[in-house]
N, C-alpha and C. Protein backbone atom coordinates (compact mmCIF):
# COMPACT_ATOMS: atom_id res chain seq x y z
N UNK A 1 6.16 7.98 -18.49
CA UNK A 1 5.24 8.11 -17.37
C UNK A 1 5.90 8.93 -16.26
N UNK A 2 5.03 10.07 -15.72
CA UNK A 2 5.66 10.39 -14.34
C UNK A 2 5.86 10.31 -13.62
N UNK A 3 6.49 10.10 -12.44
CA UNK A 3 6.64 9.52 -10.79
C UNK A 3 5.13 9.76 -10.65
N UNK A 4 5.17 8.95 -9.44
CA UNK A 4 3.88 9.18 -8.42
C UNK A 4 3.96 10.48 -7.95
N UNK A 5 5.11 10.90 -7.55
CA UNK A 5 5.21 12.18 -6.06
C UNK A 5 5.27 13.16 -7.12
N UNK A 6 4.88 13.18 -8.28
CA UNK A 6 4.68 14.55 -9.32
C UNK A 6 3.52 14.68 -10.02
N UNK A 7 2.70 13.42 -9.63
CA UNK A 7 1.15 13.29 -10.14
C UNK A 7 0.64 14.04 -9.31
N UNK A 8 -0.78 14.79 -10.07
CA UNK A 8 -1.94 15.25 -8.93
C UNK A 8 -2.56 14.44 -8.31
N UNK A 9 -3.50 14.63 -7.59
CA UNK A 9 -4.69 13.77 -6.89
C UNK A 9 -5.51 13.37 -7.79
N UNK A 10 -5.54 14.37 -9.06
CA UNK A 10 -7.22 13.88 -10.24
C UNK A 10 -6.34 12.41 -10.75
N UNK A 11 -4.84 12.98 -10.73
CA UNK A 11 -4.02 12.00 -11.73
C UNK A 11 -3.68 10.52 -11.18
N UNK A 12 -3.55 10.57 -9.72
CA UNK A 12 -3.29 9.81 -9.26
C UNK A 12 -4.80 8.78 -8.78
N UNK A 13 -5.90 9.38 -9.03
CA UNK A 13 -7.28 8.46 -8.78
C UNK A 13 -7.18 8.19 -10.60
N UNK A 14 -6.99 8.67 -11.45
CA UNK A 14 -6.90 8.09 -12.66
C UNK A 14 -6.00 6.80 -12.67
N UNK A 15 -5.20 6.81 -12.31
CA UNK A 15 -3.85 5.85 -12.49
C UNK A 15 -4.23 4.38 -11.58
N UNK A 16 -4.99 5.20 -10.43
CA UNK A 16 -5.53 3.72 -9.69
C UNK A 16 -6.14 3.04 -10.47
N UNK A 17 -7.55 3.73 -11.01
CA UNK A 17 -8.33 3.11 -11.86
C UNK A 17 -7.97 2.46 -12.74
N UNK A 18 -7.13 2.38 -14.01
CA UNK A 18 -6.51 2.47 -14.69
C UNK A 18 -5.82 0.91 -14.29
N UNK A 19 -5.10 0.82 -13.34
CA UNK A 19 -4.44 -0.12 -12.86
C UNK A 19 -5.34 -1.36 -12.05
N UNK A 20 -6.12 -0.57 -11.50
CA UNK A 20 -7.79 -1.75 -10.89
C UNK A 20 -8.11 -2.64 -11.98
N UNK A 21 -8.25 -1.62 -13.41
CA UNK A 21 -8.85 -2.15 -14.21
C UNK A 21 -8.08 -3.48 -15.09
N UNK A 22 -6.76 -2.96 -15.09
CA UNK A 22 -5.53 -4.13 -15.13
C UNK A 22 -5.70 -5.26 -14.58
N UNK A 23 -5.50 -5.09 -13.24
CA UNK A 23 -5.42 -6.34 -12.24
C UNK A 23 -6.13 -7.44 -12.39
N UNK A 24 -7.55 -6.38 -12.57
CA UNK A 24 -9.00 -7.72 -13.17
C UNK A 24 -8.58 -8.20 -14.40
N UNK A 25 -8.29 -7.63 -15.77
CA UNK A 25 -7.79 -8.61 -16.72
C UNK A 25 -7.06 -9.41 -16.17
N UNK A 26 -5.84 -8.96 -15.85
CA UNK A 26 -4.94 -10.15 -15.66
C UNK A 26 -5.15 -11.29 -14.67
N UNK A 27 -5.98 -10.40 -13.33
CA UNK A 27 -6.68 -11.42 -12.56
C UNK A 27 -7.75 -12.74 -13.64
N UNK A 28 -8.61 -12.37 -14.68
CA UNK A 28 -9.07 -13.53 -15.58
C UNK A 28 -8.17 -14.31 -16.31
N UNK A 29 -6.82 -13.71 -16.75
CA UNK A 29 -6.14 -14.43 -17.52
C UNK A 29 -5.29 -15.45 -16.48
N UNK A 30 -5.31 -15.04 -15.51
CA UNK A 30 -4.57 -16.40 -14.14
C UNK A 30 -3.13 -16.06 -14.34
N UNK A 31 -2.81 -14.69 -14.98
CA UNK A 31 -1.52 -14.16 -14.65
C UNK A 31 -0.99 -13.82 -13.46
N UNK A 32 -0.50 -14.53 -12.44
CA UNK A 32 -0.29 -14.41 -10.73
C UNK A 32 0.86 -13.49 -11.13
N UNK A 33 1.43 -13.08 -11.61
CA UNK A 33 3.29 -12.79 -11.36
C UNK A 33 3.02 -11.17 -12.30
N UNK A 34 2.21 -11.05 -13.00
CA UNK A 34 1.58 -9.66 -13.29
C UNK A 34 1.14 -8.83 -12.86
N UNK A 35 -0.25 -9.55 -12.05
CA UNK A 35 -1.31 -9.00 -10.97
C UNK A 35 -0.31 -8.81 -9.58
N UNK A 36 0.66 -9.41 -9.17
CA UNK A 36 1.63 -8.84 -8.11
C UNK A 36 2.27 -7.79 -8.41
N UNK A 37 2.72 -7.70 -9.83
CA UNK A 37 3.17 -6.35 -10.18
C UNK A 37 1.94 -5.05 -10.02
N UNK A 38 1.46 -5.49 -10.61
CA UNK A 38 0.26 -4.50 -10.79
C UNK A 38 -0.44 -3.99 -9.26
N UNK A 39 -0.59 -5.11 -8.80
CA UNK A 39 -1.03 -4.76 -7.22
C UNK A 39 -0.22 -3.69 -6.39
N UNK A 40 1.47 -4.22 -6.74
CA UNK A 40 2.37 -3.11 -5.98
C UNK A 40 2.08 -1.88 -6.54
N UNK A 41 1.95 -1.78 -7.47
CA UNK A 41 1.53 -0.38 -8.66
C UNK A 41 1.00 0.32 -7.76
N UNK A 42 -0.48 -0.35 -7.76
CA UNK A 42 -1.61 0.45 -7.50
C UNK A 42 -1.39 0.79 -5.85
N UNK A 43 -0.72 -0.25 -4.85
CA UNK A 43 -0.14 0.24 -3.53
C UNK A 43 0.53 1.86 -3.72
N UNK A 44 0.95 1.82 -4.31
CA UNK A 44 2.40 2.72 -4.51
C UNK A 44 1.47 4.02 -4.49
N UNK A 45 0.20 3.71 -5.98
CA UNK A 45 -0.04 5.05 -6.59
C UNK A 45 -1.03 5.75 -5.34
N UNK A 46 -1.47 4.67 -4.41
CA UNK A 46 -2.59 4.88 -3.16
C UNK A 46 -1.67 5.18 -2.06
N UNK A 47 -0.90 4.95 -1.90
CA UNK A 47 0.09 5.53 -1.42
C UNK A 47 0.50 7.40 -1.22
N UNK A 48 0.84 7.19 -2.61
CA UNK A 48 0.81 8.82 -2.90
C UNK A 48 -0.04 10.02 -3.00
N UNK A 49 -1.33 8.85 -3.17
CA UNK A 49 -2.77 9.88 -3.33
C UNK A 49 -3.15 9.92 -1.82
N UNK A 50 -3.16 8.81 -0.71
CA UNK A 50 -3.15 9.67 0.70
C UNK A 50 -2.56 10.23 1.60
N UNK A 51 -1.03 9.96 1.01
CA UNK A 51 0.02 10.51 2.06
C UNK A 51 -0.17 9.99 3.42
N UNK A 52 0.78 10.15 4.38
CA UNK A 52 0.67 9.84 5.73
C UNK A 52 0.56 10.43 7.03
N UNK A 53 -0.64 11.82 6.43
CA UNK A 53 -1.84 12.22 7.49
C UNK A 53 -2.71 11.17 8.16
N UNK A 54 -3.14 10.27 8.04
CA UNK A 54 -3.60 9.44 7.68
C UNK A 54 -3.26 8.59 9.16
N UNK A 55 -2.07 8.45 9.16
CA UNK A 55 -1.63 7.18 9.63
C UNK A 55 -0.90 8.07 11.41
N UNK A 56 -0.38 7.27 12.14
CA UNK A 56 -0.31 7.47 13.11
C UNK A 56 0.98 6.62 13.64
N UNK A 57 2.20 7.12 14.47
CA UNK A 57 2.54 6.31 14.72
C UNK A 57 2.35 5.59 16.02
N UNK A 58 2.69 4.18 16.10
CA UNK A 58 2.42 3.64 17.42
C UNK A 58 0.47 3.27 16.92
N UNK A 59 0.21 3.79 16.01
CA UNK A 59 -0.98 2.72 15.36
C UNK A 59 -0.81 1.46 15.12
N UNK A 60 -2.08 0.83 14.84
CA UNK A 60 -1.97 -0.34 14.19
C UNK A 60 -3.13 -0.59 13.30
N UNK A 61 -2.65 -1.47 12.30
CA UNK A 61 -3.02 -1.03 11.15
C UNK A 61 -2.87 -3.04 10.53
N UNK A 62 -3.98 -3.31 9.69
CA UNK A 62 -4.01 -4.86 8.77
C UNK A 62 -3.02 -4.54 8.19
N UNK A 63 -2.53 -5.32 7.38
CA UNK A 63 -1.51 -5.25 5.80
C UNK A 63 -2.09 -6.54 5.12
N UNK A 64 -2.49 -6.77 3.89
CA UNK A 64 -2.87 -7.85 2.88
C UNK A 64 -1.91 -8.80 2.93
N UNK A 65 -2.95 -10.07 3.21
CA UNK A 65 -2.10 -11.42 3.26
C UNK A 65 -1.26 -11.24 4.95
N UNK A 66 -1.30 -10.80 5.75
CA UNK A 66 -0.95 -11.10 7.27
C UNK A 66 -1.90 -11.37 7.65
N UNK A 67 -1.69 -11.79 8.64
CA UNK A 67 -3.23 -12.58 9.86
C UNK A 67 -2.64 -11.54 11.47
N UNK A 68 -1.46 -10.57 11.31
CA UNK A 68 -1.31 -10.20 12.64
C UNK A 68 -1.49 -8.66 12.53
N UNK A 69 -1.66 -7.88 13.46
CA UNK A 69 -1.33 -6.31 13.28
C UNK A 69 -0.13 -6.08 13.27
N UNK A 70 0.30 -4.39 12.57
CA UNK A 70 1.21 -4.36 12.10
C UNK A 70 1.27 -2.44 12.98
N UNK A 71 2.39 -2.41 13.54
CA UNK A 71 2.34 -1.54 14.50
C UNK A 71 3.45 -0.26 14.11
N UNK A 72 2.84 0.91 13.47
CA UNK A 72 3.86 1.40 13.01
C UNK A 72 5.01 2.50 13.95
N UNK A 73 6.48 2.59 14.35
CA UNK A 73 7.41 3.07 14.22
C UNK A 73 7.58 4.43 13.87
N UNK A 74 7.72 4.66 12.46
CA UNK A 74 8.09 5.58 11.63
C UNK A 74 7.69 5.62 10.45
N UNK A 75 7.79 6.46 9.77
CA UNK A 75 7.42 6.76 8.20
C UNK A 75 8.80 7.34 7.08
N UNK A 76 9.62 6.44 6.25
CA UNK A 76 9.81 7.58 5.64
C UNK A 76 9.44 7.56 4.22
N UNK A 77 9.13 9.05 3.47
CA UNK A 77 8.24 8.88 2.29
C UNK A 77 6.90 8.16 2.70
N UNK A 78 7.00 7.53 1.89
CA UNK A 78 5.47 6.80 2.23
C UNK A 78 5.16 5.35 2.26
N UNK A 79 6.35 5.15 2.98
CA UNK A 79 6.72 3.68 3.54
C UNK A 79 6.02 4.24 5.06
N UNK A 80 5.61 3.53 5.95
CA UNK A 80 5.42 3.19 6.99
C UNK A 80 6.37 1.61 7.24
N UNK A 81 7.25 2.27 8.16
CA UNK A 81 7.97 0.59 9.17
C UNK A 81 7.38 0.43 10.31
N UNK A 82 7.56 -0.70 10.68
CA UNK A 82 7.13 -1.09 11.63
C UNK A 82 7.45 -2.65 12.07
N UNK A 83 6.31 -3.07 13.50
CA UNK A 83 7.13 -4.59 13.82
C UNK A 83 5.75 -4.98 13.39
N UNK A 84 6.05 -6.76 13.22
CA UNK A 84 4.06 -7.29 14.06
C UNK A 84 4.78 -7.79 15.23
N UNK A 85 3.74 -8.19 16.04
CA UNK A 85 3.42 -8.32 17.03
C UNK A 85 5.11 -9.92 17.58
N UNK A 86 5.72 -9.85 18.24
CA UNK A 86 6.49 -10.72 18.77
C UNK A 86 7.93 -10.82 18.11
N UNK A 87 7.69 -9.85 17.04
CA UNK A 87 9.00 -9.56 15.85
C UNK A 87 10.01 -8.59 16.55
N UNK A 88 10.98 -8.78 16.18
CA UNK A 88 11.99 -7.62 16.35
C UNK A 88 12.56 -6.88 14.91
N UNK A 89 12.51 -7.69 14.31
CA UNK A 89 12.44 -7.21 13.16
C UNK A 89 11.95 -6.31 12.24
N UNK A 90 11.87 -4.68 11.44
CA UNK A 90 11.14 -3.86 11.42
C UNK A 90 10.81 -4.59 9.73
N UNK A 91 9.46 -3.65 9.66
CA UNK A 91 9.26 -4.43 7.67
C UNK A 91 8.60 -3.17 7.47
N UNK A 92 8.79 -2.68 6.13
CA UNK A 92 8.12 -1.50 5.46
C UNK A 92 7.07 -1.78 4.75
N UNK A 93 5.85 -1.20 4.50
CA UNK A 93 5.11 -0.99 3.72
C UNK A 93 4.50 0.12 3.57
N UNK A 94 3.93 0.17 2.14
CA UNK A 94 3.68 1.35 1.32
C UNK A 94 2.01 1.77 2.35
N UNK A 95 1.97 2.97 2.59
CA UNK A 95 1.04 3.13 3.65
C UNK A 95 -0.52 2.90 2.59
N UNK A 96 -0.51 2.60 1.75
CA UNK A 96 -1.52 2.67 0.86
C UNK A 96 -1.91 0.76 1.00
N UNK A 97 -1.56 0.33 1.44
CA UNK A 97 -1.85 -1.15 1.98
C UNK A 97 -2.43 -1.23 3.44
N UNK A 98 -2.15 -0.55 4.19
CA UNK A 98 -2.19 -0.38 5.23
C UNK A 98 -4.01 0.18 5.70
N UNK A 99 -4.88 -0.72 6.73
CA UNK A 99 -5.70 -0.41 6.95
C UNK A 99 -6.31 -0.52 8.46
N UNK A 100 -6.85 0.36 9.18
CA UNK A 100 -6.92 -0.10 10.49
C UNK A 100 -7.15 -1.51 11.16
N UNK A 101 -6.32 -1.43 11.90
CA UNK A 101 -6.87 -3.11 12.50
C UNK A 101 -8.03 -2.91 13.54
N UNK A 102 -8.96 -3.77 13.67
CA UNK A 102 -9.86 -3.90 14.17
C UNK A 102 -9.72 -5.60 14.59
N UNK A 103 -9.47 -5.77 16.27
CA UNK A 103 -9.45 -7.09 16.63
C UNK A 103 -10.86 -7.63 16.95
């Protein structure tokens, strides 16, 4: 298989799909520890298919499974870091998780 950052765009909406379509099996089979794999997958491959035009820094932005905004820093590759809110602490994620926050 090839990296992400050497796939096209046709290749990389294939590969999502592809991996969507995964998740739901394994999501029926009650495979939790698969579908986390698979989920990062498909982060990764959404990731690469929007790049980080997209994103902004000093935005803020949801991330899956937080309840706070997530305020981004910097980018490198196609990690976005950043704090939430009262942290000092920076945490990366794949900007393909990442969706505007709306309070």
């Amino acid at each position: 298989m090839r990296l992400y950052s050497q796939m096209t765009l046709a290749e990389l909406q294939e590969e999502m799909e592809r991996l969507r379509r995964e998740a739901e099996e394994k999501n029926k089979l009650g495979d939790d520890s698969q579908l986390a794999i698979i989920r990062q997958k498909y982060f990764m491959a959404k990731s690469y298919y929007l790049g980080t035009d997209e994103f902004r820094i000093g935005g803020t932005y949801s991330v899956p499974d937080y309840d706070q905004p997530f305020t981004i820093d910097y980018f490198n590759g196609v990690f976005a870091w950043g704090r939430f809110p009262g942290s000092d602490e920076q945490t990366g994620f794949p900007v393909g998780m990442l969706e505007l926050w709306y309070s």
